[in-house]
N, C-alpha and C. Protein backbone atom coordinates (compact mmCIF):
# COMPACT_ATOMS: atom_id res chain seq x y z
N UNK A 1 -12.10 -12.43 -11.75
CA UNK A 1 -12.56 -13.75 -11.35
C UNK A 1 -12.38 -14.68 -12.54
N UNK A 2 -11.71 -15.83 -12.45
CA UNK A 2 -11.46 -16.77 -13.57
C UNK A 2 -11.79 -17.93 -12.97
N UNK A 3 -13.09 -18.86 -13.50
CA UNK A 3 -13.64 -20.03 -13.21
C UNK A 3 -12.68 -20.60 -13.38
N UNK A 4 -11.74 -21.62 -12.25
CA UNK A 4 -10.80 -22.51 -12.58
C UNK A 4 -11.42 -23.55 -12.90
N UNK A 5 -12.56 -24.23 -12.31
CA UNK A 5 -12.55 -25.58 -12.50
C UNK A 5 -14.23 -26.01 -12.56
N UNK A 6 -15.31 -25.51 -13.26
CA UNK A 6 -16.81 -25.59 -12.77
C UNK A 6 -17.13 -27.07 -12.27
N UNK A 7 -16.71 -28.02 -12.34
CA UNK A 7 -17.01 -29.30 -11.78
C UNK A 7 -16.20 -29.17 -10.65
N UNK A 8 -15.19 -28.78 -10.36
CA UNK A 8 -14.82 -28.67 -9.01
C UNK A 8 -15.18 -27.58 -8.16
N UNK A 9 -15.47 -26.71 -8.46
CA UNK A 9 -16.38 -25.42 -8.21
C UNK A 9 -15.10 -24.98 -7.65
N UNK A 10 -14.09 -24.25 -8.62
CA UNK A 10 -12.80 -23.39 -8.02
C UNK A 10 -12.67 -22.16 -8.89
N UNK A 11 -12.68 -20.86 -8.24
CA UNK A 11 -12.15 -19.89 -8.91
C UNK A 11 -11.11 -19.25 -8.28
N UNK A 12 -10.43 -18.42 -9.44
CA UNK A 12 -8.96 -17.41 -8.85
C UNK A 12 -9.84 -16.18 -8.98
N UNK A 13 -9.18 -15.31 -7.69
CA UNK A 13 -9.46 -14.20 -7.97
C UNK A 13 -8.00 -13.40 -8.25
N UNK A 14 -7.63 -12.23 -9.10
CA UNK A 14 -6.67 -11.28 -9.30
C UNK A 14 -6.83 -9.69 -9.12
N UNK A 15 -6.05 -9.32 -9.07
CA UNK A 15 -6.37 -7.78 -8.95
C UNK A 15 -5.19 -7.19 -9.29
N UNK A 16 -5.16 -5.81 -10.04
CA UNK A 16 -3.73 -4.85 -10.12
C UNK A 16 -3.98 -3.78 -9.97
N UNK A 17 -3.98 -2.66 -8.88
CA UNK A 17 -3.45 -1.71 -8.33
C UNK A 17 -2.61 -0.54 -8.61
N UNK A 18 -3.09 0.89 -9.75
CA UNK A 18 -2.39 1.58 -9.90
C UNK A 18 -1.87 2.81 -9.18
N UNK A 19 -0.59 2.61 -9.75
CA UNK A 19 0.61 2.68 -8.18
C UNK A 19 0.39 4.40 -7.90
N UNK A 20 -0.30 4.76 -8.69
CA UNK A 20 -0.97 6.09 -7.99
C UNK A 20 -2.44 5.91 -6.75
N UNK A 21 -2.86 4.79 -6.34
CA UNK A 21 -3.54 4.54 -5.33
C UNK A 21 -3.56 3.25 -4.43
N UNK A 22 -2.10 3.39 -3.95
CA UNK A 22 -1.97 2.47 -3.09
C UNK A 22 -2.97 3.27 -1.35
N UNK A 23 -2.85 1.88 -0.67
CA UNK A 23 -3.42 1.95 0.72
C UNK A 23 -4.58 3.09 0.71
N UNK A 24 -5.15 2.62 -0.01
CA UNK A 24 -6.49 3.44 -0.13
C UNK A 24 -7.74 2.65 0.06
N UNK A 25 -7.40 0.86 0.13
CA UNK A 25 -8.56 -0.04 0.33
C UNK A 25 -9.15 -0.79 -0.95
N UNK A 26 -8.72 0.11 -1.78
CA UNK A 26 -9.37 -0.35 -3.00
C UNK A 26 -8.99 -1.63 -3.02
N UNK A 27 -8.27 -2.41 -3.64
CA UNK A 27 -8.07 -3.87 -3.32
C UNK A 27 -8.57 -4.33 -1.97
N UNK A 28 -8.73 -4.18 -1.41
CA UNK A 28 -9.10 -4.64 -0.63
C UNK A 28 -10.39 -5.07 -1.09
N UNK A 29 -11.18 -4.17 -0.59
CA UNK A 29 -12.40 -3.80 -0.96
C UNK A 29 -12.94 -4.30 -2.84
N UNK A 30 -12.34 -4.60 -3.27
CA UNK A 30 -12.46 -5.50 -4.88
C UNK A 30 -12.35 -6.58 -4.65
N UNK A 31 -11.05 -7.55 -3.76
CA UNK A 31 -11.05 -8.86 -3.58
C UNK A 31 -12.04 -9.22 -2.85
N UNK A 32 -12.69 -8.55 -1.82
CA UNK A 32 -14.16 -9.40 -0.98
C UNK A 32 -15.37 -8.80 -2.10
N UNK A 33 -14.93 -8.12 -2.98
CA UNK A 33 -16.67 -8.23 -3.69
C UNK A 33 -15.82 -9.59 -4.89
N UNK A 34 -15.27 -9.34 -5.35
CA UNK A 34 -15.14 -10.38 -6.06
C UNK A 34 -15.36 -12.00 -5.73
N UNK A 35 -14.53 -11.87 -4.66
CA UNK A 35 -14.93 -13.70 -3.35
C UNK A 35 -16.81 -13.53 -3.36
N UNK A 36 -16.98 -12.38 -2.72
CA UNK A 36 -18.82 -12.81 -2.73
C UNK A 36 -19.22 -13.02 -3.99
N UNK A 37 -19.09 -12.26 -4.88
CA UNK A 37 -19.52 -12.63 -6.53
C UNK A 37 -19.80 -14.19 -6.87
N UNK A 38 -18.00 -14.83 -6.73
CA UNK A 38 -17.83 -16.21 -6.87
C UNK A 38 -18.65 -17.02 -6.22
N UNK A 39 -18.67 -16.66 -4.91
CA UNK A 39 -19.68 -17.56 -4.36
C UNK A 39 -21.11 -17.50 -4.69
N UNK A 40 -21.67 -16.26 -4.25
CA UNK A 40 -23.05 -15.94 -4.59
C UNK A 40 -23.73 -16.11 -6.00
N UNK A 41 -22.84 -15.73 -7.36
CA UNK A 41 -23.42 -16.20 -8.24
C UNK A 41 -22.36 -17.18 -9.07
N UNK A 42 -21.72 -17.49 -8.89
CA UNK A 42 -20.88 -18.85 -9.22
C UNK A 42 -21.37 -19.90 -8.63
N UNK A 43 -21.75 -20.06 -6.86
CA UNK A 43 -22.05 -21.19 -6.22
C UNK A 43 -20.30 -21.68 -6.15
N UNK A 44 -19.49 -21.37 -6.11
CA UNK A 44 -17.84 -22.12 -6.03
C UNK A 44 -18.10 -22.32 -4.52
N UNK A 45 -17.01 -22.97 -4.32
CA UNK A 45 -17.32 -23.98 -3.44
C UNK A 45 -15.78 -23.19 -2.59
N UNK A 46 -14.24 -23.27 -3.72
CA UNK A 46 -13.45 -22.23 -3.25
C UNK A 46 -12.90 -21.23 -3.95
N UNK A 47 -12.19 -20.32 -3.80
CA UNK A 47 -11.57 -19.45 -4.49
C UNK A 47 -10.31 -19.24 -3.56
N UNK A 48 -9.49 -18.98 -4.63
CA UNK A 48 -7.80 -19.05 -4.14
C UNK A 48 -7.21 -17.78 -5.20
N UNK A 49 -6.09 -17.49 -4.59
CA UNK A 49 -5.24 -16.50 -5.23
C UNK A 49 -3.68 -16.29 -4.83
N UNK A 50 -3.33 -15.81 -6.14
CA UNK A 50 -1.49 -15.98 -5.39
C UNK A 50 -0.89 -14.81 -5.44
N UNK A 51 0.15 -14.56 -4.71
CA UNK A 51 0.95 -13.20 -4.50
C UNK A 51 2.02 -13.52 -4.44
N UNK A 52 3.12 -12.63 -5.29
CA UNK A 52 4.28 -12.48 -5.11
C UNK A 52 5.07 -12.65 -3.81
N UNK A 53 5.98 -13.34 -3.05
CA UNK A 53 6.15 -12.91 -1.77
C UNK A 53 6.26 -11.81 -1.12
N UNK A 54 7.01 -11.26 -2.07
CA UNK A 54 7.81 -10.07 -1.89
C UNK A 54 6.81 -8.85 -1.28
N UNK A 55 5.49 -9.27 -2.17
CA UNK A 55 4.31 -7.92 -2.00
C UNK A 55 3.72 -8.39 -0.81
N UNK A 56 4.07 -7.63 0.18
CA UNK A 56 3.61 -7.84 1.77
C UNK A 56 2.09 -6.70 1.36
N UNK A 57 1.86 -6.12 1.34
CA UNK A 57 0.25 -5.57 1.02
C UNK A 57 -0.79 -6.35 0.04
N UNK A 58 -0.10 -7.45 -0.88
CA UNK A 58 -1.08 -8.31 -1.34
C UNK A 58 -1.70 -9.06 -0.37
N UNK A 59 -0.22 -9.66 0.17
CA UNK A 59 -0.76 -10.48 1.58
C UNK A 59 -1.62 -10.08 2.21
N UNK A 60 -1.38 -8.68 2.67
CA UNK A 60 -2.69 -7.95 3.56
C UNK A 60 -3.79 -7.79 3.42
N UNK A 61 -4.28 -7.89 1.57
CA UNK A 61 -5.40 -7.82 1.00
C UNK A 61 -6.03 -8.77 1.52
N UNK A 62 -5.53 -10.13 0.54
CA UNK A 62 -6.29 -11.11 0.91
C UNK A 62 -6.42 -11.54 2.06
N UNK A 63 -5.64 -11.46 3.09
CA UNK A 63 -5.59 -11.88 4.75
C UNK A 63 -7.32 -11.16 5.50
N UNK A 64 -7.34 -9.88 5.12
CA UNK A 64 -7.87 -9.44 5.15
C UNK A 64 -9.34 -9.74 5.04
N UNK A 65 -9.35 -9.94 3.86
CA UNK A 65 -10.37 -10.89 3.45
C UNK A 65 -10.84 -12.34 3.25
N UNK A 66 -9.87 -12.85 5.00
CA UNK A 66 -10.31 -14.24 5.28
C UNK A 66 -9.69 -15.35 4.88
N UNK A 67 -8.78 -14.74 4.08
CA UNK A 67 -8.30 -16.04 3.39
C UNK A 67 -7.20 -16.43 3.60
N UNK A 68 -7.11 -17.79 4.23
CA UNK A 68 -5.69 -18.52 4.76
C UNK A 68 -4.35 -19.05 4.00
N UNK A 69 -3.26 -18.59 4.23
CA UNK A 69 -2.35 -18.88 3.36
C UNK A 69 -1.87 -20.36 3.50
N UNK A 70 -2.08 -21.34 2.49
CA UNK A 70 -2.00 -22.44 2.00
C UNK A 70 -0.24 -22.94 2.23
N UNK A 71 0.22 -22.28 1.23
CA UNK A 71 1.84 -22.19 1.07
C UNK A 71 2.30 -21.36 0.41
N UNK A 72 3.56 -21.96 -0.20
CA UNK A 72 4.33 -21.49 -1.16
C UNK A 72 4.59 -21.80 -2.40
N UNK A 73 4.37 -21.61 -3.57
CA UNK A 73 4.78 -22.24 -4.83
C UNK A 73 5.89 -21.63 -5.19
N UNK A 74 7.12 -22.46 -5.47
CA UNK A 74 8.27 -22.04 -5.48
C UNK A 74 8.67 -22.15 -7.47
N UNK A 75 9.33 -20.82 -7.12
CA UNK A 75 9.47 -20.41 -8.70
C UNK A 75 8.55 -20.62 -9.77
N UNK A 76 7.49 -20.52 -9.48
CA UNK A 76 6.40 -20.47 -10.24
C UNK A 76 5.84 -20.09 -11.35
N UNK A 77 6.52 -18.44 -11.45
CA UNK A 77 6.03 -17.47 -12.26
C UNK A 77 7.50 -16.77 -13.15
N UNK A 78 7.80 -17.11 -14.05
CA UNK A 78 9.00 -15.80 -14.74
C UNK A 78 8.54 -14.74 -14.97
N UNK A 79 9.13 -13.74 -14.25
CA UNK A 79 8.91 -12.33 -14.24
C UNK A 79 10.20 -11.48 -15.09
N UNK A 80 10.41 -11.22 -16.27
CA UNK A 80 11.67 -10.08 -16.56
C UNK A 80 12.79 -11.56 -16.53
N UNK A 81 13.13 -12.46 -16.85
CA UNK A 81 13.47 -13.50 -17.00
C UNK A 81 14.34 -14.11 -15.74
N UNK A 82 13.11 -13.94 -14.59
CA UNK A 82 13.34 -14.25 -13.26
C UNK A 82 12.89 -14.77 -12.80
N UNK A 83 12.70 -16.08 -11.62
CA UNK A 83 11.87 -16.78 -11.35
C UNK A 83 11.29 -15.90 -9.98
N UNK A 84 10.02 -16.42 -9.85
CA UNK A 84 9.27 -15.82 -8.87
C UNK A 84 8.44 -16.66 -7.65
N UNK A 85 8.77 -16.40 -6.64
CA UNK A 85 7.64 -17.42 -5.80
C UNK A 85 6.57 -17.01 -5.17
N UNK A 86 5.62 -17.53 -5.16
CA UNK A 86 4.36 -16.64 -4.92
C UNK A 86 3.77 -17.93 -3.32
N UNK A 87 2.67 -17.03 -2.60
CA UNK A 87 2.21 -17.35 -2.04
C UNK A 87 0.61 -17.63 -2.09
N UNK A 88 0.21 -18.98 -1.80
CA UNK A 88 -1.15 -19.51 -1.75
C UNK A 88 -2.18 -19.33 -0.96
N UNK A 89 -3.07 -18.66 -0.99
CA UNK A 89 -3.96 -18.13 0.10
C UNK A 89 -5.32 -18.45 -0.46
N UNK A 90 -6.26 -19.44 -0.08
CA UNK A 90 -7.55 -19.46 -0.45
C UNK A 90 -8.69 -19.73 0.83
N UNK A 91 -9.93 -19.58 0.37
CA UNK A 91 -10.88 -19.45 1.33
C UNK A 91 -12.28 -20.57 0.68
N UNK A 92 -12.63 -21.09 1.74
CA UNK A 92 -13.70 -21.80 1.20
C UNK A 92 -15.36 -21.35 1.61
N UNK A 93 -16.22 -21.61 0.92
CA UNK A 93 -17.20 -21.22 0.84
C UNK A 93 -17.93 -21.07 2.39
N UNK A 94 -17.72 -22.47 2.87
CA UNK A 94 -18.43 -22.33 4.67
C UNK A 94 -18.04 -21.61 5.15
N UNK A 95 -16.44 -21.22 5.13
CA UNK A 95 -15.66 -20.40 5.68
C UNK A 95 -16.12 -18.70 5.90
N UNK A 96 -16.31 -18.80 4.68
CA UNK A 96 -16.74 -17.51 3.80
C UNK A 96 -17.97 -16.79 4.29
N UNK A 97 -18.88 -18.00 4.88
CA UNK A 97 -20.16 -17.23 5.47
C UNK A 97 -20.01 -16.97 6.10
N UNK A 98 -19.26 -18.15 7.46
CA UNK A 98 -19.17 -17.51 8.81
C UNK A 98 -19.34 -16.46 9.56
């Protein structure tokens, strides 16, 4: 969890996954305690996070956990001296209770 913005009340959440326990939930299950964290004792208002395109199970994480994909940020990230485009998926707090 990284406070993006405390006057705007925005945090990112991240996560990395070792590749000896994929589809086991764990991410999963880390990104919604982390989102409640933010909210519950942050008070944020939203939290957002980005994924590689490419990683169709990031997508699934966060989808998973409510959170609507925004867009695309195109070439965003250099990876291995490659550009990368990631996808925008965040959730807002009302949302969040529902």
């Amino acid at each position: 969890m990284n406070i993006k913005s405390e006057a705007n009340k925005q945090g990112e959440i991240s996560y990395i996954v070792h590749p000896g326990f994929p589809g086991k939930g764990l991410a999963t299950e880390l990104a919604g305690m982390l989102i409640e964290y933010g909210f519950n004792k942050h008070n944020l208002h939203r939290i957002y996070a980005t994924c590689d395109v490419r990683n169709v199970a990031s997508s699934r994480v966060l989808e998973k956990n409510a959170m609507k994909k925004e867009g695309c940020l195109h070439e965003d990230v250099l990876v291995d001296n490659q550009w990368r485009d990631s996808y925008l998926y965040a959730i807002l707090e009302p949302e969040w209770r529902r």
